[in-house]
PDB file of N, CA and C in Angstrom:
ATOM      1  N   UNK A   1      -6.924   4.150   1.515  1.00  0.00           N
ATOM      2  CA  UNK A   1      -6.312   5.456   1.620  1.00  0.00           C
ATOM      3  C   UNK A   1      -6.250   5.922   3.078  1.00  0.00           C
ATOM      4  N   UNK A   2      -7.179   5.534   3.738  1.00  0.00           N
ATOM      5  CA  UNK A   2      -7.229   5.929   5.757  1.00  0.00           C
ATOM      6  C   UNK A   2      -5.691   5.358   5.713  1.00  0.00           C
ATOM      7  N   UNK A   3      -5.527   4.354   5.987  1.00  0.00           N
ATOM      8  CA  UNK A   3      -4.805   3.728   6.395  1.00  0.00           C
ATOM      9  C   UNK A   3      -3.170   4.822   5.911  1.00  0.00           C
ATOM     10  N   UNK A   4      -2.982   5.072   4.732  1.00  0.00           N
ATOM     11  CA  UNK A   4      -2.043   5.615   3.816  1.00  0.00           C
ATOM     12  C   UNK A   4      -1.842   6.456   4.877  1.00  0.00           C
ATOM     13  N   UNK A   5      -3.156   7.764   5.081  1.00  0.00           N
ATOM     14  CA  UNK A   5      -3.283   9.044   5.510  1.00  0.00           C
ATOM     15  C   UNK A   5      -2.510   8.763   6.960  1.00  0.00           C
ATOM     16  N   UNK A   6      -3.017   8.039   7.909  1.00  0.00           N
ATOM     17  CA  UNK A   6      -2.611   7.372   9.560  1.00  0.00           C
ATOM     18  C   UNK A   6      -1.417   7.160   9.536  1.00  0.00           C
ATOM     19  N   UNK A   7      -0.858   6.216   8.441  1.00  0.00           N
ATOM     20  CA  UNK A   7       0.983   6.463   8.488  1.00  0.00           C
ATOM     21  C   UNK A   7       1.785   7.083   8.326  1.00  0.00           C
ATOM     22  N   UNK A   8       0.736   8.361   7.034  1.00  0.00           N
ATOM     23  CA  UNK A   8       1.829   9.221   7.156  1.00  0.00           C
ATOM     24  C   UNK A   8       1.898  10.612   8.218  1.00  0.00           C
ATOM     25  N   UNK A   9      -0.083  10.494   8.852  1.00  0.00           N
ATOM     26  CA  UNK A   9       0.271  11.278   9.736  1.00  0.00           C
ATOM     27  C   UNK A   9       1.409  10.868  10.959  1.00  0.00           C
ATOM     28  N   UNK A  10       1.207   9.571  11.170  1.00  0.00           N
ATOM     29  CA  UNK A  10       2.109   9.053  12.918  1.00  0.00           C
ATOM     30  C   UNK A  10       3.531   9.418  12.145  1.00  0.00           C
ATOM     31  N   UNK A  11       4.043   9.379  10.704  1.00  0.00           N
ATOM     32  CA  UNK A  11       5.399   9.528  10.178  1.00  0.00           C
ATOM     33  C   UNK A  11       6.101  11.485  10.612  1.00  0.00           C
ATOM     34  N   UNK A  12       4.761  11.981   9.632  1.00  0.00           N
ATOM     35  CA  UNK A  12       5.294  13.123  10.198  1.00  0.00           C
ATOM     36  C   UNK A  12       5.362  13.941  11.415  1.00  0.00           C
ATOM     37  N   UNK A  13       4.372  13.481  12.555  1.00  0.00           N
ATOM     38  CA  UNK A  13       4.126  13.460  13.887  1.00  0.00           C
ATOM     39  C   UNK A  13       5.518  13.238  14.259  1.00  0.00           C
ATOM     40  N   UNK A  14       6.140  12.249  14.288  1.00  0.00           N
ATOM     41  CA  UNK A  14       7.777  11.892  14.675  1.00  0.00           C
ATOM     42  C   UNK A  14       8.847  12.781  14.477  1.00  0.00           C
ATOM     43  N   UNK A  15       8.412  13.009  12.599  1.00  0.00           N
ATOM     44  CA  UNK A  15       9.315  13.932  12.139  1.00  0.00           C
ATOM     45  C   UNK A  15       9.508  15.060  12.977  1.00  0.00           C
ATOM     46  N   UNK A  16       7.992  16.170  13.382  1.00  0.00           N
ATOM     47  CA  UNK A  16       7.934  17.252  13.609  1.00  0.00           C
ATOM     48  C   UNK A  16       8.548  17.045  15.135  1.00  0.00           C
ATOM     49  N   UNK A  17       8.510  15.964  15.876  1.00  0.00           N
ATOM     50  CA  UNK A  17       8.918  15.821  17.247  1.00  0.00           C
ATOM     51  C   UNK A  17      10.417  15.913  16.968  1.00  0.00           C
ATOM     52  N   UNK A  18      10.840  14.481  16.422  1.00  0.00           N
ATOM     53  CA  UNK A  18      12.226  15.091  16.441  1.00  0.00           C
ATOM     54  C   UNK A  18      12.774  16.446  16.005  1.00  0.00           C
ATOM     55  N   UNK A  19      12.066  16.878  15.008  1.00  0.00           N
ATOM     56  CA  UNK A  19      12.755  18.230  14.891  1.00  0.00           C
ATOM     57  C   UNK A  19      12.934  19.024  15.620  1.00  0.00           C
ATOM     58  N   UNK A  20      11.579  19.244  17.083  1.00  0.00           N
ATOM     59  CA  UNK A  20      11.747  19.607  18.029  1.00  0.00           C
ATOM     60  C   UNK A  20      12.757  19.732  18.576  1.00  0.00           C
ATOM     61  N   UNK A  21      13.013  18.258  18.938  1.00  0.00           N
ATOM     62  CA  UNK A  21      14.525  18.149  20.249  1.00  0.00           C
ATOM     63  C   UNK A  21      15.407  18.953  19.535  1.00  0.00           C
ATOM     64  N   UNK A  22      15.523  18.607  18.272  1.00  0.00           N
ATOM     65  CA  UNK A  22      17.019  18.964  17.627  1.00  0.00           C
ATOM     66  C   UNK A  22      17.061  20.541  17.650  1.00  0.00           C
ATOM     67  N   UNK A  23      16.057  21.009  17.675  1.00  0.00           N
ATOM     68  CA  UNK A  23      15.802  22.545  17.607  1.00  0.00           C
ATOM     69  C   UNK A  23      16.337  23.423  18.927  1.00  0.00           C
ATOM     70  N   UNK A  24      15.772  22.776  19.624  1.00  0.00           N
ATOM     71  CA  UNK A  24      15.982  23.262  21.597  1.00  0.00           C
ATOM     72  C   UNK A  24      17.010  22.691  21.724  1.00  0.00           C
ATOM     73  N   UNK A  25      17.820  21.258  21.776  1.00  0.00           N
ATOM     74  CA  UNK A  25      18.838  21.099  22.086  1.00  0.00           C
ATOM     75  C   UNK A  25      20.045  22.294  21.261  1.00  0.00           C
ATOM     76  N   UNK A  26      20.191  22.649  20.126  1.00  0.00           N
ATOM     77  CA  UNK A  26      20.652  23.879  19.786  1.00  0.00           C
ATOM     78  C   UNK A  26      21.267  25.151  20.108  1.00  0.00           C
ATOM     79  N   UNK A  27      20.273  25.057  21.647  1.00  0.00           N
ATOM     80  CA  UNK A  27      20.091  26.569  21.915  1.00  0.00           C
ATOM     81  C   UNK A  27      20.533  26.383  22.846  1.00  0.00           C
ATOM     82  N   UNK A  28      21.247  27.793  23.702  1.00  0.00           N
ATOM     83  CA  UNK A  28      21.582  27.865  25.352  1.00  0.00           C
ATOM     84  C   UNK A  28      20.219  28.162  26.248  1.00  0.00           C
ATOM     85  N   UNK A  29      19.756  29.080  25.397  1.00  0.00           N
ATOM     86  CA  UNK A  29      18.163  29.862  26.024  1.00  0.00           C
ATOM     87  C   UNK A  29      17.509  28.801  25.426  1.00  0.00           C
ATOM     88  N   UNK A  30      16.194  28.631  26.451  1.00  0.00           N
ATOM     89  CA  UNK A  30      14.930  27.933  25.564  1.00  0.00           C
ATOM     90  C   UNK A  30      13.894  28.988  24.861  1.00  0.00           C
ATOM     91  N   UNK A  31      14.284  28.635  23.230  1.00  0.00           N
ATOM     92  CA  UNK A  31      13.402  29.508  22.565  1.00  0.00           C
ATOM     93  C   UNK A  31      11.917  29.143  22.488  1.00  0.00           C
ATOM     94  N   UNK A  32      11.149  30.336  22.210  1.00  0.00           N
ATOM     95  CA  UNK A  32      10.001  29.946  22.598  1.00  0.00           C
ATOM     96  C   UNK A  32       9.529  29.195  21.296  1.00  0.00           C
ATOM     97  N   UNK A  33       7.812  28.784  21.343  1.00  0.00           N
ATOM     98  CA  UNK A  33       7.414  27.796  20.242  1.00  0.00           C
ATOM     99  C   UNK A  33       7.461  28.548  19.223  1.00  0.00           C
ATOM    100  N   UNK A  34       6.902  29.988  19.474  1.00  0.00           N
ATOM    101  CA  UNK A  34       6.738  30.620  18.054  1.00  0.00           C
ATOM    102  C   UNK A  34       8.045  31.095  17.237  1.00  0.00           C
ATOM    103  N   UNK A  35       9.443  31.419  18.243  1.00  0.00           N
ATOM    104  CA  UNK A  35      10.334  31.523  17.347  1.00  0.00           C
ATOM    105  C   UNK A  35      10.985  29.919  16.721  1.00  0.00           C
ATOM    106  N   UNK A  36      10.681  28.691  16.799  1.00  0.00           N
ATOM    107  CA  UNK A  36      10.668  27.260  16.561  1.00  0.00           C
ATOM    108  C   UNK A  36       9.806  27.590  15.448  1.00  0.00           C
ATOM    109  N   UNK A  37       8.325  28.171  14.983  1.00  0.00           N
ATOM    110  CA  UNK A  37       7.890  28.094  13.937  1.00  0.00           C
ATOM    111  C   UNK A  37       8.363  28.869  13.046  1.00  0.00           C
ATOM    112  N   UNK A  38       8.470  30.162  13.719  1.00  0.00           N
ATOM    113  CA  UNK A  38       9.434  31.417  12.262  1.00  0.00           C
ATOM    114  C   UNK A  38      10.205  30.374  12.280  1.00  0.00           C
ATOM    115  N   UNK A  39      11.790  29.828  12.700  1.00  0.00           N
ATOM    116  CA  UNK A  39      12.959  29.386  12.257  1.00  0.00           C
ATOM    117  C   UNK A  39      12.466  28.144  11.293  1.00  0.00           C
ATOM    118  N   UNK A  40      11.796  27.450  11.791  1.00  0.00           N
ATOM    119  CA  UNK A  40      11.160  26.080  11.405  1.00  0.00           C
ATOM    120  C   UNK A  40      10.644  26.331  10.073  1.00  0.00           C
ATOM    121  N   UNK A  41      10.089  27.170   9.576  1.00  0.00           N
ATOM    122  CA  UNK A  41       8.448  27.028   8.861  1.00  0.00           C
ATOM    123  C   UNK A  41       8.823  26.828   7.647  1.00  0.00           C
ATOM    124  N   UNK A  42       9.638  26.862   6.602  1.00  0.00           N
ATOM    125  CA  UNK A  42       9.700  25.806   5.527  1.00  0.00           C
ATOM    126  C   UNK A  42       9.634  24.615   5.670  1.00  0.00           C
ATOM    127  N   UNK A  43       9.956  24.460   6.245  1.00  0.00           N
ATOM    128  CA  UNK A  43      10.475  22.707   7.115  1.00  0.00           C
ATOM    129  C   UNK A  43       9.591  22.360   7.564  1.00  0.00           C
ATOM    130  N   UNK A  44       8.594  23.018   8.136  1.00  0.00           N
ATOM    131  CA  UNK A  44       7.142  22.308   8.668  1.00  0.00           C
ATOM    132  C   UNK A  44       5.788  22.543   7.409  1.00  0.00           C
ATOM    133  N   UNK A  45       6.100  23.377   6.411  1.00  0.00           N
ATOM    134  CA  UNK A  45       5.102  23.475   5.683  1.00  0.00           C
ATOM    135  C   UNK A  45       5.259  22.247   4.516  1.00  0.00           C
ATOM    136  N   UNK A  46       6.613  21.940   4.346  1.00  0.00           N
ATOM    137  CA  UNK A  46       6.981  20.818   3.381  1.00  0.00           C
ATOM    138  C   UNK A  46       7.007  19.362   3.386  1.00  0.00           C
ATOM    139  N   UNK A  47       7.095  19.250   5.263  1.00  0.00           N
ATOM    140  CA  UNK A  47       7.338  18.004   5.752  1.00  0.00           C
ATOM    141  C   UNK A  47       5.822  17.015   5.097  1.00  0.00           C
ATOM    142  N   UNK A  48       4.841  17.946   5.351  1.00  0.00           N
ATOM    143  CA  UNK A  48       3.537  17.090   5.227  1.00  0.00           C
ATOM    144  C   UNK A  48       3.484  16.556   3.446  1.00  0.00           C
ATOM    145  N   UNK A  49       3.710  17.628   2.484  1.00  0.00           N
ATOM    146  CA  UNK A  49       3.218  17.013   1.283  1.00  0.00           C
ATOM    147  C   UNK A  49       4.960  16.236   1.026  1.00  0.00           C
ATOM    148  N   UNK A  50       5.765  16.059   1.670  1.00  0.00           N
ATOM    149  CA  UNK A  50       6.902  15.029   1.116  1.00  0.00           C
ATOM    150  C   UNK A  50       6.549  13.663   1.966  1.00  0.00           C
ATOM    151  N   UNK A  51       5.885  13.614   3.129  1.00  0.00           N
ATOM    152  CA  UNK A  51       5.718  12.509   3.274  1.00  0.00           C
ATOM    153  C   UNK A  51       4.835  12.125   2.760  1.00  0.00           C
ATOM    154  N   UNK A  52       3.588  12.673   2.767  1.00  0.00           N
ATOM    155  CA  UNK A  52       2.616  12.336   2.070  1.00  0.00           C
ATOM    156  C   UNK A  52       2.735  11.357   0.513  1.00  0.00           C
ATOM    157  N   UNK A  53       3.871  12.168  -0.166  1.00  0.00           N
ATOM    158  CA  UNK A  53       3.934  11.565  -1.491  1.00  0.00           C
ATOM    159  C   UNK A  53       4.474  10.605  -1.595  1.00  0.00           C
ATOM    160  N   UNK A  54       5.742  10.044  -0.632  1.00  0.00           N
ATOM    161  CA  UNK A  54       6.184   9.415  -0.561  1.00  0.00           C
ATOM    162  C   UNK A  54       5.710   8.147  -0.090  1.00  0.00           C
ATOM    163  N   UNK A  55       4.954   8.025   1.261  1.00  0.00           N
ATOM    164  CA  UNK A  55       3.589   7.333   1.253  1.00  0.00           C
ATOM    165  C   UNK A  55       3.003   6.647   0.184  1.00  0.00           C
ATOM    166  N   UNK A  56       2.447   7.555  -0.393  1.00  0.00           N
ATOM    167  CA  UNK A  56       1.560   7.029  -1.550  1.00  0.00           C
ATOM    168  C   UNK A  56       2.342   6.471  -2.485  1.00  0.00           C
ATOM    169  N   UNK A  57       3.107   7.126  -3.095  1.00  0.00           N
ATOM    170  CA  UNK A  57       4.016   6.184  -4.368  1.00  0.00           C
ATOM    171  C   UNK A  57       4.524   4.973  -3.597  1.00  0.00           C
ATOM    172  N   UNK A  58       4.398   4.705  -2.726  1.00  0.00           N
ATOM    173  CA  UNK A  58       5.704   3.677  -1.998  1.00  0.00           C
ATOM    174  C   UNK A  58       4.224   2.641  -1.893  1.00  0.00           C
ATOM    175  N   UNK A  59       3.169   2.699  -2.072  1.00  0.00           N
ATOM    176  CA  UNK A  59       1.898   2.071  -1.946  1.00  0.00           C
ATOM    177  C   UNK A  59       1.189   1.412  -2.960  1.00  0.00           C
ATOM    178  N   UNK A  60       1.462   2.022  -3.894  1.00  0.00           N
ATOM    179  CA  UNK A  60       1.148   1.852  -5.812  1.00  0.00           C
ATOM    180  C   UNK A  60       1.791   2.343  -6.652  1.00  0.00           C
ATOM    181  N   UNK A  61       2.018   1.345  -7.315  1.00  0.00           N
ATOM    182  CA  UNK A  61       2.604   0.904  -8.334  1.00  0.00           C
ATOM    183  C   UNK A  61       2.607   1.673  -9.602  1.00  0.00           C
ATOM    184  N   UNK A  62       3.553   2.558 -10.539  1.00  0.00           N
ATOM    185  CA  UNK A  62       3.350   3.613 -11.394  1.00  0.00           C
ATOM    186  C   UNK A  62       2.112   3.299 -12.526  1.00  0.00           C
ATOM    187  N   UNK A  63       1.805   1.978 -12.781  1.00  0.00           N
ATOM    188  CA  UNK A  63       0.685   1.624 -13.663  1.00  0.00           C
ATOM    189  C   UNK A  63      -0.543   1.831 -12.655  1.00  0.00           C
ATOM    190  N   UNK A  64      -0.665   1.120 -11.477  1.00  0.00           N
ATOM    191  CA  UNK A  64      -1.969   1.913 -10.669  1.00  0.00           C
ATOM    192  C   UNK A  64      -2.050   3.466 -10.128  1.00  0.00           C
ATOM    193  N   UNK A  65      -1.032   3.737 -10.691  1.00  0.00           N
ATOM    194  CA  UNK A  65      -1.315   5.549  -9.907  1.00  0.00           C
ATOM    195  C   UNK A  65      -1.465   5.892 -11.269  1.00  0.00           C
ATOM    196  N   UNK A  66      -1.186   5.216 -12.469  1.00  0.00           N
ATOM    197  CA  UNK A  66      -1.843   5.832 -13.948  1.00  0.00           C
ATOM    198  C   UNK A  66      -3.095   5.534 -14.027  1.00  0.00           C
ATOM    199  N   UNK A  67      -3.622   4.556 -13.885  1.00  0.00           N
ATOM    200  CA  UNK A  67      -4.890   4.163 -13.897  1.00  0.00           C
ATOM    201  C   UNK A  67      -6.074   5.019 -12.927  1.00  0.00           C
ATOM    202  N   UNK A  68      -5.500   5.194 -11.613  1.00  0.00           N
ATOM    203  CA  UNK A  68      -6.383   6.350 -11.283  1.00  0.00           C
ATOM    204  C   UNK A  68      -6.418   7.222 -11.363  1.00  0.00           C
ATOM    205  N   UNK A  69      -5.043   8.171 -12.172  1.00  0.00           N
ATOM    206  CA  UNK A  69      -5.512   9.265 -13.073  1.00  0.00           C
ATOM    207  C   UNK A  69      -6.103   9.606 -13.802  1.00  0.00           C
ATOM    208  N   UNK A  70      -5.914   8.442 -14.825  1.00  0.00           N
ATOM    209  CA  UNK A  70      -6.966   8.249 -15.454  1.00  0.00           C
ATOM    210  C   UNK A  70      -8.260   7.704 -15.648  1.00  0.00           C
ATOM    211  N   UNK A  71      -8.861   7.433 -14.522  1.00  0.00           N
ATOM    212  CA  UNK A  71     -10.041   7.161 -13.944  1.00  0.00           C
ATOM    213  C   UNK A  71     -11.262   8.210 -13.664  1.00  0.00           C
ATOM    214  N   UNK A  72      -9.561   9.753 -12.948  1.00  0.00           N
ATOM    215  CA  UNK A  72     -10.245  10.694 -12.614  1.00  0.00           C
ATOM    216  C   UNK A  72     -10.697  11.549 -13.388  1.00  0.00           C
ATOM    217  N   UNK A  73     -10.407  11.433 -14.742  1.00  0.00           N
ATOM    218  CA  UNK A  73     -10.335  12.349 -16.506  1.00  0.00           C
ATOM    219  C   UNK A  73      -8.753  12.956 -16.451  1.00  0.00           C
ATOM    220  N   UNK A  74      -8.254  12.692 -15.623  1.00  0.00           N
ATOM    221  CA  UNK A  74      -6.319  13.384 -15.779  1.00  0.00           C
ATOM    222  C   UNK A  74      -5.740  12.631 -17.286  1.00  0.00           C
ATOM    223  N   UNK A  75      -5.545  13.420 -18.224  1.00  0.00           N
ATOM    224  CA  UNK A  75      -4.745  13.076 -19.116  1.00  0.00           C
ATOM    225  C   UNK A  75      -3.300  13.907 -19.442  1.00  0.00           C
ATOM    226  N   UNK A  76      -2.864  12.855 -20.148  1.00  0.00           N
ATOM    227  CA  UNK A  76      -1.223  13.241 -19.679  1.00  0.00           C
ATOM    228  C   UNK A  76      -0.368  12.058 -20.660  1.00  0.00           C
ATOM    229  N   UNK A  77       0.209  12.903 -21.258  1.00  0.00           N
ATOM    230  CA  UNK A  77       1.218  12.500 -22.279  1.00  0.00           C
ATOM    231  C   UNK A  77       2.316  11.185 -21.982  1.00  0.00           C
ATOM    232  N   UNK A  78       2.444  10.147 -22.417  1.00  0.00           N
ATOM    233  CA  UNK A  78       3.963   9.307 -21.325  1.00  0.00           C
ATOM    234  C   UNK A  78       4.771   8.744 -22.423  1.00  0.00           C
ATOM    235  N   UNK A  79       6.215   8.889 -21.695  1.00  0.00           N
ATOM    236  CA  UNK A  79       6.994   8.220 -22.740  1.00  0.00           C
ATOM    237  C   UNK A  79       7.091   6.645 -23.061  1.00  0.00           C
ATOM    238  N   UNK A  80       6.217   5.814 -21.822  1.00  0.00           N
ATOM    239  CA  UNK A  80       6.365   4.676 -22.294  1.00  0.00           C
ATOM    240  C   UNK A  80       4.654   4.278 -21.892  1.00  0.00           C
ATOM    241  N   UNK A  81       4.651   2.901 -22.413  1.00  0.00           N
ATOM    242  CA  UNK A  81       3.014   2.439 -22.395  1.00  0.00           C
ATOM    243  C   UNK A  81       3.133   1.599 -21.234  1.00  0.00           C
ATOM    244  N   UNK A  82       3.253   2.217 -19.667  1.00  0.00           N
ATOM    245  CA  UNK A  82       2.800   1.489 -18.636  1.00  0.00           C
ATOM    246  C   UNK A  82       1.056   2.270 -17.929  1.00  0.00           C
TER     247      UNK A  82
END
């Protein structure tokens, strides 16, 4: 799971950079950081749990991400028996 966590931090690290440029290149004035976070801040509060998930599912396999649900006591209804 380190490993998971490290890629998807260096992933969204990139993300949030490029968003940067794209943000300031935009503008005539250079806006400051905090109006970059008001304009930004859906976009930076979401970036982390979409990479994150994406990460992980892209890592294991829908029968091993069942299995450690159910490892953890998570029960949960499915339409098929994987």
């Amino acid at each position: 799971m380190k490993s998971l966590y490290n890629r998807a931090v260096n992933i969204v690290q990139s993300k949030i950079i490029e968003d940067i440029d794209r943000y300031f290149e935009r503008h005539d004035n250079l806006p400051t950081l905090d109006q970059y976070y008001h304009d930004r801040n859906n976009f930076l509060q979401q970036i982390w749990q979409n990479i994150w998930v994406n990460v992980v599912q892209g890592a294991y396999s829908i029968k091993e991400r069942k299995q450690y649900l159910i490892e953890k006591g998570v029960q949960f209804e499915s339409a098929d028996n994987n």
